[in-house]
C-alpha atoms as a PDB file:
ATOM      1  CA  UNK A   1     115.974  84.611 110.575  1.00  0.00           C
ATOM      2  CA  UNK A   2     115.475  86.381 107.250  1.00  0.00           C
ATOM      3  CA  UNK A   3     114.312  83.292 105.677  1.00  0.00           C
ATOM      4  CA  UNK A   4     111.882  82.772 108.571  1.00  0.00           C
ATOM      5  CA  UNK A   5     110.310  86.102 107.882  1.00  0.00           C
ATOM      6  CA  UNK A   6     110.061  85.285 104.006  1.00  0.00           C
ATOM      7  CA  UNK A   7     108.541  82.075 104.850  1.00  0.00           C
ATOM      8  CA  UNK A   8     106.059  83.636 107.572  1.00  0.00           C
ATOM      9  CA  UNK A   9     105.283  86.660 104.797  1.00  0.00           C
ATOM     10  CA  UNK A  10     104.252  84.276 102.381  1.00  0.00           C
ATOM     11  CA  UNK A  11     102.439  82.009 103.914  1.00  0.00           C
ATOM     12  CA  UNK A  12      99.808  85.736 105.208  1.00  0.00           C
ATOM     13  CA  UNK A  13      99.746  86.552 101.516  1.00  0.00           C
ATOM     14  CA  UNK A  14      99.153  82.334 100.372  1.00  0.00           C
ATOM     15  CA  UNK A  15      96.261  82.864 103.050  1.00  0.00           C
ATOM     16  CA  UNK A  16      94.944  86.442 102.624  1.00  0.00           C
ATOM     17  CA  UNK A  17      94.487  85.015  98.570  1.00  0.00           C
ATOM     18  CA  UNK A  18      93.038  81.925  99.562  1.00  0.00           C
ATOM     19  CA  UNK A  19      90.089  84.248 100.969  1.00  0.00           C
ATOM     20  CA  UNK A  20      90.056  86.501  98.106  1.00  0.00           C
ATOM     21  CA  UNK A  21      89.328  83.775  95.843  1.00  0.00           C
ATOM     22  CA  UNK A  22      87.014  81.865  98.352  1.00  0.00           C
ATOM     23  CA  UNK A  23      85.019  85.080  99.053  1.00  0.00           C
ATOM     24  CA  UNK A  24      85.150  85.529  95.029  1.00  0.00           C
ATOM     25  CA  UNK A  25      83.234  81.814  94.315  1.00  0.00           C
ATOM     26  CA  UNK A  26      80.798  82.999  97.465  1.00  0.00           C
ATOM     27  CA  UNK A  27      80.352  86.029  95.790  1.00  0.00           C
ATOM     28  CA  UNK A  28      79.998  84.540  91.687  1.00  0.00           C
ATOM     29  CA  UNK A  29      77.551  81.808  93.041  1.00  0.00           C
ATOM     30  CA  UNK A  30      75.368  83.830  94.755  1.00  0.00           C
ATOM     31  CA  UNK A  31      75.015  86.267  91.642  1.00  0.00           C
ATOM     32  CA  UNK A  32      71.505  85.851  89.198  1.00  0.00           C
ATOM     33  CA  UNK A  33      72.211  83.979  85.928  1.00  0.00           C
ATOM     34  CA  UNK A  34      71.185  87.075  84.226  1.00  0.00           C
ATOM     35  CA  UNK A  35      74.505  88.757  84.807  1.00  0.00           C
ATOM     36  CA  UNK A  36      76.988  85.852  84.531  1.00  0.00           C
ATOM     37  CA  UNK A  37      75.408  84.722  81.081  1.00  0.00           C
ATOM     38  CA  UNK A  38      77.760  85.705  78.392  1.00  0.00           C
ATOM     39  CA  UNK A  39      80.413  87.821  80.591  1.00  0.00           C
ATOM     40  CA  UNK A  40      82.466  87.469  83.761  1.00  0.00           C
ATOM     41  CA  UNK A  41      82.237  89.988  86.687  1.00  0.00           C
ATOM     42  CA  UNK A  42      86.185  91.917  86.389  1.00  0.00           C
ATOM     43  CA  UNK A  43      88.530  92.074  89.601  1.00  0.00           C
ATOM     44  CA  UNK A  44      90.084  95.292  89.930  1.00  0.00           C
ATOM     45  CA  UNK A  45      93.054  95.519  92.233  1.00  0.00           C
ATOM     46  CA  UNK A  46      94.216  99.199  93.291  1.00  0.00           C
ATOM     47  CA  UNK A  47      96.719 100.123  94.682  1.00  0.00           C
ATOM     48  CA  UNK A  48      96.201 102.464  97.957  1.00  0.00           C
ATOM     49  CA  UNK A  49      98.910 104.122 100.316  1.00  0.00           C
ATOM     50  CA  UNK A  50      97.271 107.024 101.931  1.00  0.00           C
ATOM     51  CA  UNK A  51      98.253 109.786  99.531  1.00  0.00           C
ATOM     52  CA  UNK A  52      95.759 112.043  97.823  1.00  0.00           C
ATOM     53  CA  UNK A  53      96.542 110.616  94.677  1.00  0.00           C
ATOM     54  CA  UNK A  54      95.838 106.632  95.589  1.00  0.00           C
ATOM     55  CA  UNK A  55      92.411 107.711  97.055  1.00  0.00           C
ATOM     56  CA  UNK A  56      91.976 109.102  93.599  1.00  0.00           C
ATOM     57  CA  UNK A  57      92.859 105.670  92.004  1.00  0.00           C
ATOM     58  CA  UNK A  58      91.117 104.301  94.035  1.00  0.00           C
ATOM     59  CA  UNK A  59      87.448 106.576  93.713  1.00  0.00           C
ATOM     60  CA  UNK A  60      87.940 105.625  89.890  1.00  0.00           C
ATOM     61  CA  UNK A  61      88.370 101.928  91.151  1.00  0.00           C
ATOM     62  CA  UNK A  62      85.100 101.530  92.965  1.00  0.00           C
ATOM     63  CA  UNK A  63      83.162 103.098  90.158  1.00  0.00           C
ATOM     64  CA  UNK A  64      84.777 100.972  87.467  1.00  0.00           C
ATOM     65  CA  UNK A  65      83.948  98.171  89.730  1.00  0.00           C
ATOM     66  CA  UNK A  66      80.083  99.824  90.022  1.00  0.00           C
ATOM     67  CA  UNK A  67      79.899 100.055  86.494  1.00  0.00           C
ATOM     68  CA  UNK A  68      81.356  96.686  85.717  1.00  0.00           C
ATOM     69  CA  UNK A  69      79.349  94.857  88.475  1.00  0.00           C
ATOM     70  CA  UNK A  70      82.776  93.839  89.278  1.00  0.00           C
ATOM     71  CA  UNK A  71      84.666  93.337  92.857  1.00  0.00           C
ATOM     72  CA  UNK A  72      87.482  95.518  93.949  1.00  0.00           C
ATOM     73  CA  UNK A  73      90.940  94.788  96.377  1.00  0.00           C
ATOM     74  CA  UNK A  74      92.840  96.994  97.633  1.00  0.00           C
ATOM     75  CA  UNK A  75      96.266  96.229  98.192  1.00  0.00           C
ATOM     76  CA  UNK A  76      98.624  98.024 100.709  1.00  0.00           C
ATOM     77  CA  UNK A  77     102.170  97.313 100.458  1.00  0.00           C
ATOM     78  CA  UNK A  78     104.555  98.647 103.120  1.00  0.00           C
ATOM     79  CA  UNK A  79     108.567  98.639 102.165  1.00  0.00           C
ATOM     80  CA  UNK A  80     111.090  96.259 103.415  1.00  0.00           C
ATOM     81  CA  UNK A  81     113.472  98.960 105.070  1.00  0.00           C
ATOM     82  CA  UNK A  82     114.531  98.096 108.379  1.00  0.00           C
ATOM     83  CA  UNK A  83     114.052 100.884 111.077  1.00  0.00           C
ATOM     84  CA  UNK A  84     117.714 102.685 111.473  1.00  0.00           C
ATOM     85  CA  UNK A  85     119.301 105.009 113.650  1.00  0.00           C
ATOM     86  CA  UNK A  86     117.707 108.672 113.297  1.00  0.00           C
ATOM     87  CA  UNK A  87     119.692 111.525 114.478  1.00  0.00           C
ATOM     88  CA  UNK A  88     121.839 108.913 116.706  1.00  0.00           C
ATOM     89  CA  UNK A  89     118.908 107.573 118.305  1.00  0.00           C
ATOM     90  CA  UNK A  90     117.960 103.885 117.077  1.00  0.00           C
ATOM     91  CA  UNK A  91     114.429 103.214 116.084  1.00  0.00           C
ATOM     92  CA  UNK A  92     112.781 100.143 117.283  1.00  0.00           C
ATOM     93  CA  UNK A  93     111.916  97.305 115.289  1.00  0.00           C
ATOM     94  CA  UNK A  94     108.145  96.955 117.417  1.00  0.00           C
ATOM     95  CA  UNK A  95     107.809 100.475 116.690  1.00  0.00           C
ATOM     96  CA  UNK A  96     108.383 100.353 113.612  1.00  0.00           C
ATOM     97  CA  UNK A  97     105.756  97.609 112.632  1.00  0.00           C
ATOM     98  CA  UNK A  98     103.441  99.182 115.221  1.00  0.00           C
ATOM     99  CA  UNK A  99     102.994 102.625 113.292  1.00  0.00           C
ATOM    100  CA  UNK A 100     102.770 100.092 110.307  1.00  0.00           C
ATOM    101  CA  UNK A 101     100.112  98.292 111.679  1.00  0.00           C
ATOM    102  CA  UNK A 102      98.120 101.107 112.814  1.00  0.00           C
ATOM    103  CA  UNK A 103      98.365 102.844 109.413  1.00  0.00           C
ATOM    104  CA  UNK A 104      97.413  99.318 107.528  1.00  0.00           C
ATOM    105  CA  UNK A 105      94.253  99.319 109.628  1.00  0.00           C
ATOM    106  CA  UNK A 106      93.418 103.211 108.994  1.00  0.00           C
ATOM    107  CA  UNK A 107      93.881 102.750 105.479  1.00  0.00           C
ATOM    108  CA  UNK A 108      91.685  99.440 105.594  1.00  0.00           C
ATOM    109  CA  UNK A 109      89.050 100.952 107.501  1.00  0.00           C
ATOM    110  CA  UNK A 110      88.590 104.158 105.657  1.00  0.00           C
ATOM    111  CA  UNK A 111      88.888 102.136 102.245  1.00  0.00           C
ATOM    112  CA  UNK A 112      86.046  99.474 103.452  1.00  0.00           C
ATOM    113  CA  UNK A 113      83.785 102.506 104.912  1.00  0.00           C
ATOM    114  CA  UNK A 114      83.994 104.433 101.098  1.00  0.00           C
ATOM    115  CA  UNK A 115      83.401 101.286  99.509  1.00  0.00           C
ATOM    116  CA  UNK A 116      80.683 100.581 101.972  1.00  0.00           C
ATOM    117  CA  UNK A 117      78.919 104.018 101.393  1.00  0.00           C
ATOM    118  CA  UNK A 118      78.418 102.846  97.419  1.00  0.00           C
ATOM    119  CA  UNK A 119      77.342  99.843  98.444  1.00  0.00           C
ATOM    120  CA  UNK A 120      80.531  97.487  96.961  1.00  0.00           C
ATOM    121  CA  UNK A 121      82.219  94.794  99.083  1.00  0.00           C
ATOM    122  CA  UNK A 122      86.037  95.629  99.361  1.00  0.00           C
ATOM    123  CA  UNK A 123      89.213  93.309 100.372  1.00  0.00           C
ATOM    124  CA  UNK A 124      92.000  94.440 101.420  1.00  0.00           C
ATOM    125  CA  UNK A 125      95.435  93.075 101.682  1.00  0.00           C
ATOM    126  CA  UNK A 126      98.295  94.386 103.092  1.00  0.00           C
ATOM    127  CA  UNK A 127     101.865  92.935 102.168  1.00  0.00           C
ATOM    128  CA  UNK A 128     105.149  93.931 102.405  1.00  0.00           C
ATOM    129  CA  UNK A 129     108.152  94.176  99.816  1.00  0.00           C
ATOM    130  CA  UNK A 130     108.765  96.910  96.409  1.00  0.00           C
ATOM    131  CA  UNK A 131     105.332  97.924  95.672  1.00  0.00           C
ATOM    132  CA  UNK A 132     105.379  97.400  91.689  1.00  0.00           C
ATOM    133  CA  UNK A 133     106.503  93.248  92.008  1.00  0.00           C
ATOM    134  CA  UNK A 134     104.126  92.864  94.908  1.00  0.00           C
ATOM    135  CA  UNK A 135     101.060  94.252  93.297  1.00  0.00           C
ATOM    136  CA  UNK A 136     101.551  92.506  90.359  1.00  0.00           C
ATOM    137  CA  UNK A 137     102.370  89.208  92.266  1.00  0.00           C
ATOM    138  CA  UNK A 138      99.028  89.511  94.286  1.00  0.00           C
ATOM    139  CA  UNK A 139      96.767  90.630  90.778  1.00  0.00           C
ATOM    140  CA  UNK A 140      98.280  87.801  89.215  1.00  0.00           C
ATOM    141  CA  UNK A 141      97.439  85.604  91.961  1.00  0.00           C
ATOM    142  CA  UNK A 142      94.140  86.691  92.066  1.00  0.00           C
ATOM    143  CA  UNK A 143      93.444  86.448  87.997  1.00  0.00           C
ATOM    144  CA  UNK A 144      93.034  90.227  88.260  1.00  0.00           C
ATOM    145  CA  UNK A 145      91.303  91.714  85.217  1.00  0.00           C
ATOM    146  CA  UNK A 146      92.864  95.412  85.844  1.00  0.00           C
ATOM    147  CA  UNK A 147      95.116  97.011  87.935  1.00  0.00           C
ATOM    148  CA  UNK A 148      94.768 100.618  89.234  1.00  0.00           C
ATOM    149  CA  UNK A 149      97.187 103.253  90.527  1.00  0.00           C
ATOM    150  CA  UNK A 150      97.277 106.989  91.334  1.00  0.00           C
ATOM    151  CA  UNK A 151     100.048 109.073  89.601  1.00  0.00           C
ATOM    152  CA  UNK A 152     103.138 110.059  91.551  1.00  0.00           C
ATOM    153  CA  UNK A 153     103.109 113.151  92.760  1.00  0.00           C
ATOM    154  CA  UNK A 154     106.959 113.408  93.563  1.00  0.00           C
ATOM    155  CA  UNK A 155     109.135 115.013  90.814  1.00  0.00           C
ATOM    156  CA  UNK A 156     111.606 112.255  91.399  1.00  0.00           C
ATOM    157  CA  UNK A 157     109.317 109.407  90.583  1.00  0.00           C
ATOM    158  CA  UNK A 158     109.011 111.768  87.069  1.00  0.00           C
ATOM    159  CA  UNK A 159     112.755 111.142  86.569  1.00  0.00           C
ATOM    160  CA  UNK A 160     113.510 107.954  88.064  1.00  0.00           C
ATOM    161  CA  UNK A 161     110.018 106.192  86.905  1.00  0.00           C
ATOM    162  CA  UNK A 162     106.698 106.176  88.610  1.00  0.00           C
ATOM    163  CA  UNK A 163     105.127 103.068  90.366  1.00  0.00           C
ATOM    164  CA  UNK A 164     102.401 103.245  86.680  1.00  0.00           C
ATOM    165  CA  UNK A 165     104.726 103.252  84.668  1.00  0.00           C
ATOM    166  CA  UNK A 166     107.018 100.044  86.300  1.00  0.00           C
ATOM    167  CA  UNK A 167     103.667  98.467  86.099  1.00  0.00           C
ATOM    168  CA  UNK A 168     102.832  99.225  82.787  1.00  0.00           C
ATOM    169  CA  UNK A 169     106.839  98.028  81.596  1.00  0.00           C
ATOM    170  CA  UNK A 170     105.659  94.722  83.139  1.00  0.00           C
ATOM    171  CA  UNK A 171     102.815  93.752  81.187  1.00  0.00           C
ATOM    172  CA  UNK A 172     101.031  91.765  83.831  1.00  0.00           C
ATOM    173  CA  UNK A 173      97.731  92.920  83.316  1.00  0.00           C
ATOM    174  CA  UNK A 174      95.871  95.931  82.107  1.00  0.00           C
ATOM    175  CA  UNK A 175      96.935  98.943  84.304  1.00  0.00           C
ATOM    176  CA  UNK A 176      95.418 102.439  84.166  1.00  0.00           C
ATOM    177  CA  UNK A 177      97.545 105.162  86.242  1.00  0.00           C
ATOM    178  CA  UNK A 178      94.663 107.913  87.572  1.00  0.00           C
ATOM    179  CA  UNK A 179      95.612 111.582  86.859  1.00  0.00           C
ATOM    180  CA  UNK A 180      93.874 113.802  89.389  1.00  0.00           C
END
């Protein structure tokens, strides 16, 4: 069954990258040869989970990607942890994905509305599995140029080690953590 999932999972991400880069030669091909002479528009991925400090990351995002005449995904990656029992009361598994779901689309559609308002086209993908691997995984994929997150706000991430600073360990690609 697990391997089933694994197989299902990334197969959604092999297809929600296929349209990245198919939307990215729509987008490149329809640009004037003005810009493309002599540089490349940059992909910036950020990474967004709701908190004050990803919407942050991911303000400085959309203006880099302003600036830059660049294009801009924003990646949402939920953790592998299987619902459990809670106070001797088992959570379901539908449940659990549902309030996933609903907070993937929330994110998505606030995320496409900002980027909307200043006038840049967003994607958005939404996987699942240890954010720092999976964010690299997908801006690798994609031949992402940078990759943006917010700075933990959580005193144990300042012990333990911060999403930024896994990514920055891992060398992937350029990565600027946002201070607020």
């Amino acid at each position: 069954m697990a391997q089933k999932e694994a197989e299902a999972r990334a197969e959604r991400l092999q297809e929600a990258l296929d349209l990245a880069k198919h939307e990215d030669s729509a987008v490149s091909g329809s640009q004037d040869s003005v810009s493309a002479v002599g540089s490349t528009a940059p992909l910036i991925v950020v990474g967004l989970d709701g908190s004050s400090t990803s919407w942050d990351a991911f303000a400085w995002a959309t203006g880099e990607a302003i600036r830059s005449n660049g294009s801009l995904v924003a990646v949402y990656v939920t953790p592998e942890v299987e619902p459990v029992a809670t106070f001797g009361e088992s959570l379901g598994y539908a449940a659990v994905e549902q309030a996933r779901d609903e907070v993937a689309g929330q994110l998505r559609d606030e995320a496409k509305q900002r980027a909307r308002e200043l006038g840049l086209h967003l994607r958005f993908v939404r996987e699942r599995g240890d954010t720092a691997p999976t964010i690299t995984h997908i801006a690798r994929s994609l031949g992402a140029d940078l990759i943006v997150v917010g700075r933990s706000a959580k005193m144990l991430h300042h012990l333990a080690g911060s999403l930024g600073r896994r990514l920055v360990s891992r060398r992937d690609a350029p990565v600027i953590a946002v201070v607020p």
